[in-house]
Protein backbone atom coordinates (compact mmCIF):
# COMPACT_ATOMS: atom_id res chain seq x y z
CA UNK A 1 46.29 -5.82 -72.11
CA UNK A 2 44.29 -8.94 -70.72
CA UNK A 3 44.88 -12.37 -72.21
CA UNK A 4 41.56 -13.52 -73.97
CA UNK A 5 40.56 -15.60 -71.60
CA UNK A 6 40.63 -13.22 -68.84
CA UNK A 7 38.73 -10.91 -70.70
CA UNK A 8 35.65 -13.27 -72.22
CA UNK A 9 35.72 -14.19 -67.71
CA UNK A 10 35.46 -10.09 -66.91
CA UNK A 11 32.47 -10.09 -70.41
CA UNK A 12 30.87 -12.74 -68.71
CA UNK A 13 30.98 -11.67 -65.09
CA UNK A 14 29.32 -8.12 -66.83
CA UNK A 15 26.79 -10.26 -68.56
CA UNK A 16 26.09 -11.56 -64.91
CA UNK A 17 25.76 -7.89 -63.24
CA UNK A 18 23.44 -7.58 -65.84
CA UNK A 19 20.91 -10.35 -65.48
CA UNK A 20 21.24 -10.99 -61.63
CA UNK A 21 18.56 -9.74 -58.87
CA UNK A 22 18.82 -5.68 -58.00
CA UNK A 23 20.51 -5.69 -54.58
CA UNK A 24 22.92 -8.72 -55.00
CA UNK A 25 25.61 -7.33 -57.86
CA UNK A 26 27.93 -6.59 -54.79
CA UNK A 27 27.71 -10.40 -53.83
CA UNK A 28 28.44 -11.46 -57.28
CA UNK A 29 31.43 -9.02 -57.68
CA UNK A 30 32.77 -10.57 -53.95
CA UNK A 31 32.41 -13.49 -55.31
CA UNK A 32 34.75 -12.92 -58.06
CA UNK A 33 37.10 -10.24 -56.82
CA UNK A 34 39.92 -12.11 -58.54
CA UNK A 35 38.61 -10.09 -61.62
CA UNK A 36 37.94 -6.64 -59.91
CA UNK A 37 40.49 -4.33 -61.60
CA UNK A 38 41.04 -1.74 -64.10
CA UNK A 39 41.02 -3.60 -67.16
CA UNK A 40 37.44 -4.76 -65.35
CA UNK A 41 36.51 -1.33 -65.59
CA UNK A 42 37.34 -0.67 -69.16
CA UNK A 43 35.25 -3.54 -70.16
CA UNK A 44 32.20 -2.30 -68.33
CA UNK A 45 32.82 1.27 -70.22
CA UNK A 46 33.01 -0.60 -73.34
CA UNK A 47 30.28 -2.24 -73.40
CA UNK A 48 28.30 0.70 -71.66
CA UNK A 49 29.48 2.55 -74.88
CA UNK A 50 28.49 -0.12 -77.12
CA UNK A 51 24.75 -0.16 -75.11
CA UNK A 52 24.74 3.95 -75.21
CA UNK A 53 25.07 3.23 -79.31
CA UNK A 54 23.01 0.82 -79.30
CA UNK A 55 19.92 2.32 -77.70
CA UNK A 56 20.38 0.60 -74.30
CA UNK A 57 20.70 3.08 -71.96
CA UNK A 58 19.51 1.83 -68.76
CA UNK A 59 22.06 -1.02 -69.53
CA UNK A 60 24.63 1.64 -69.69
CA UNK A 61 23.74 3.72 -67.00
CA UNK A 62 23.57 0.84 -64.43
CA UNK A 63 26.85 -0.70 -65.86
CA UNK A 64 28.78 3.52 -65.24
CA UNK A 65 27.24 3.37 -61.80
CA UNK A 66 29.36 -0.01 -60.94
CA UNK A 67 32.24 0.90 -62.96
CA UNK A 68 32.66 4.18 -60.87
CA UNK A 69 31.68 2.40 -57.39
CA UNK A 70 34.49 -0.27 -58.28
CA UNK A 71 36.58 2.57 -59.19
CA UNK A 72 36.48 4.41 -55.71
CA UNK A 73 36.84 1.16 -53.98
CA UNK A 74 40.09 0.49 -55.80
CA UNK A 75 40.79 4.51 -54.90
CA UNK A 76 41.35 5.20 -58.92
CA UNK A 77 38.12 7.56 -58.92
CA UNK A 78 38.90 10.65 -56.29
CA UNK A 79 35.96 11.33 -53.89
CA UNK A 80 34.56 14.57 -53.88
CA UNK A 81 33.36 15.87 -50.84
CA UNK A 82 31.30 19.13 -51.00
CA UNK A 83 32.78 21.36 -49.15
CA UNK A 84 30.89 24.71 -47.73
């Protein structure tokens, strides 16, 4: 389990991917790989839970799509190729 302080810096790097421009969320989350892990990724699920509750749904949907991008870049979300 994070230490508090690591996880009020991976709330407020969410709270970041949520206000900056569309197009530069993968320069902010370069810009702070330090915090790119899993316990990263269960944060954004939380609070994409809490916004799903909540009524905020775009918030949630956009915060699942990064979750599962950081996910495959880390290699803990298996990429499914379609095969014919």
């Amino acid at each position: 389990m994070p230490s508090e302080k690591r996880e009020n810096q991976y709330y407020s790097l969410i709270e970041q991917l949520l206000k900056c421009p569309n197009g530069k969320e993968p320069e902010l989350i370069e810009a702070n790989s330090e915090l790119v892990d899993a316990d990263l990724i269960k944060s954004m699920m939380q609070v994409a839970t809490s916004f799903a509750h909540n009524g905020n749904e775009d918030g949630a949907k956009f915060l699942i799509h990064v979750a599962k991008e950081l996910s495959k870049q880390l290699g803990f979300y298996p990429e499914v190729t379609n095969k014919e």
